[in-house]
C-alpha atoms as a PDB file:
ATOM      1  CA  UNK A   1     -38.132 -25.777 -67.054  1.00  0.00           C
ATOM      2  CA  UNK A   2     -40.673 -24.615 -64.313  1.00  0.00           C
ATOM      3  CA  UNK A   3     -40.978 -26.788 -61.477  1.00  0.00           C
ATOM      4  CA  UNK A   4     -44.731 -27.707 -59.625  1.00  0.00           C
ATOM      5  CA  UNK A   5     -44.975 -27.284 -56.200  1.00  0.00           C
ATOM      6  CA  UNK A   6     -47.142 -28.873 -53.943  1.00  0.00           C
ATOM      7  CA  UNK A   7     -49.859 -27.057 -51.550  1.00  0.00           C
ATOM      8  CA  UNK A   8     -51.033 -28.188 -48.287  1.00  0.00           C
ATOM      9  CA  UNK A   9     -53.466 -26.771 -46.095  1.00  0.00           C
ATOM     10  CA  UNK A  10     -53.044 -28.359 -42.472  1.00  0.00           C
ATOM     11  CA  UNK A  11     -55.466 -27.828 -39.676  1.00  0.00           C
ATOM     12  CA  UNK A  12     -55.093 -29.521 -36.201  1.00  0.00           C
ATOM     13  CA  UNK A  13     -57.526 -30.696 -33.853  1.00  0.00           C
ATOM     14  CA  UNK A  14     -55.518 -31.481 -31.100  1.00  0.00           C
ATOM     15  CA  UNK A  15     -52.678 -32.803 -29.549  1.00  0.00           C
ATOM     16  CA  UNK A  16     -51.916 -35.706 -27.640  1.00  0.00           C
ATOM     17  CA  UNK A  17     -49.192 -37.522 -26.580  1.00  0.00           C
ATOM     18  CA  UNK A  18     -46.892 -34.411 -27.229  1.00  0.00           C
ATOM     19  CA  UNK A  19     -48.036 -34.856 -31.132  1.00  0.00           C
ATOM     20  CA  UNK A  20     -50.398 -33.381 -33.485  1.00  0.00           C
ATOM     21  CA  UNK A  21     -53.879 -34.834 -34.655  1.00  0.00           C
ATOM     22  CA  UNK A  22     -55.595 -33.615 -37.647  1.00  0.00           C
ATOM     23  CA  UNK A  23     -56.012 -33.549 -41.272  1.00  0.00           C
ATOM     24  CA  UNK A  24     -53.875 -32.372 -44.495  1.00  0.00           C
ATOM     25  CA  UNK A  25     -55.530 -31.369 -47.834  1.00  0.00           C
ATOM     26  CA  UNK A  26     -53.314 -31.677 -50.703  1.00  0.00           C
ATOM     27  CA  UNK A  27     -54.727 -28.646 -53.218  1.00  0.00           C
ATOM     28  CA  UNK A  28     -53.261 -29.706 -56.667  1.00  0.00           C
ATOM     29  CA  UNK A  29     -54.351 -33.363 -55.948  1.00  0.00           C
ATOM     30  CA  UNK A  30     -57.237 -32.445 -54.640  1.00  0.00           C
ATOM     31  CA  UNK A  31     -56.742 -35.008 -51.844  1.00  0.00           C
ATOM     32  CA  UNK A  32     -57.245 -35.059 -48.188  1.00  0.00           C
ATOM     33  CA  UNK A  33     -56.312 -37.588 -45.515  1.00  0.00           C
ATOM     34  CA  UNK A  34     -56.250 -37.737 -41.643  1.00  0.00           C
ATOM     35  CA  UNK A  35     -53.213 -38.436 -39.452  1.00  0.00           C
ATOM     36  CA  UNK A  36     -52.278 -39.251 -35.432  1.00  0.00           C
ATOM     37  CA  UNK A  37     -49.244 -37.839 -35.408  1.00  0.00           C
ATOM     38  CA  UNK A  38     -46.162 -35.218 -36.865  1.00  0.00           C
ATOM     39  CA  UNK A  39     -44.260 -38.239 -38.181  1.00  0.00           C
ATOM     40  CA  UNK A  40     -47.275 -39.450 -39.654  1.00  0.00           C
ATOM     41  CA  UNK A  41     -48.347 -35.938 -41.331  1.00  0.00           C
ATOM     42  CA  UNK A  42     -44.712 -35.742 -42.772  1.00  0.00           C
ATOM     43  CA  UNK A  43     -44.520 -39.128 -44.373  1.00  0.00           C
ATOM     44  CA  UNK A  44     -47.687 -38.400 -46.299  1.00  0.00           C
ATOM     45  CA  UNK A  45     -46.140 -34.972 -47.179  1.00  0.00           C
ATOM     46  CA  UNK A  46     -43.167 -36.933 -48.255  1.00  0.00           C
ATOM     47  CA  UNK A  47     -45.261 -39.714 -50.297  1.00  0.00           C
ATOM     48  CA  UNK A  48     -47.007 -36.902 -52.490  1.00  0.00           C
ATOM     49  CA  UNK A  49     -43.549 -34.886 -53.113  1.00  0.00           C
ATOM     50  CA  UNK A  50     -41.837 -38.228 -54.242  1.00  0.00           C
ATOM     51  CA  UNK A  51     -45.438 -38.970 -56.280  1.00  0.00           C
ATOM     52  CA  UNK A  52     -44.585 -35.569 -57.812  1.00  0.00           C
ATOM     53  CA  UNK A  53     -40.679 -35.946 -58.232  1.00  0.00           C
ATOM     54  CA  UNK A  54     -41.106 -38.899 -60.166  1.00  0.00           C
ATOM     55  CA  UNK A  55     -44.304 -37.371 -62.472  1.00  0.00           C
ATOM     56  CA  UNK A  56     -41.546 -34.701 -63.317  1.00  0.00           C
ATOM     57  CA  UNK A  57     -39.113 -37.130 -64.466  1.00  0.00           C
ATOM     58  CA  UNK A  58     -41.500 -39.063 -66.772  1.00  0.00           C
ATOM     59  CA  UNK A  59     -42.918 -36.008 -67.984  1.00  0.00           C
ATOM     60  CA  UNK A  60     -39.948 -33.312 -68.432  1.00  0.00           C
ATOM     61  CA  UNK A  61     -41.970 -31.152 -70.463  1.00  0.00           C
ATOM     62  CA  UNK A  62     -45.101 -30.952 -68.930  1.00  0.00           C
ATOM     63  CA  UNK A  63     -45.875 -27.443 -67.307  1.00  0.00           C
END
C-alpha cells in the first residue's frame, strides 16, 4: 500500500516575539492559511496530517 504525503510550502514574514509570522500552503489540499507563531504553524501541520491519517484509514485502497 503506498502512503500520501503531505506538501507544505512555508514562507515567513517576520519574527516577533522570538517566533515566526507567516503563511503555510498545503499543495495536495490546495489550502493556505496564516499563523502568529511556530506552535501555531505546527498545530495546523498537525491538523492536516491527522485529516490525512484518518482519510487513509477509511479509504485503505485509495492511491
Amino acid at each position: 500500500m503506498k502512503k500520501a504525503g503531505c506538501t507544505f510550502v512555508l514562507e515567513i514574514k517576520d519574527t516577533q516575539a522570538q517566533s515566526w509570522q507567516g503563511k503555510v500552503k498545503w499543495i495536495e489540499g490546495q489550502k493556505e492559511e496564516t499563523f502568529r507563531s511556530v506552535l501555531e504553524l505546527i498545530t495546523l501541520l498537525d491538523s492536516v496530517v491527522q485529516t490525512e491519517k484518518k482519510t487513509e484509514l477509511k479509504n485503505p485502497l485509495k492511491t
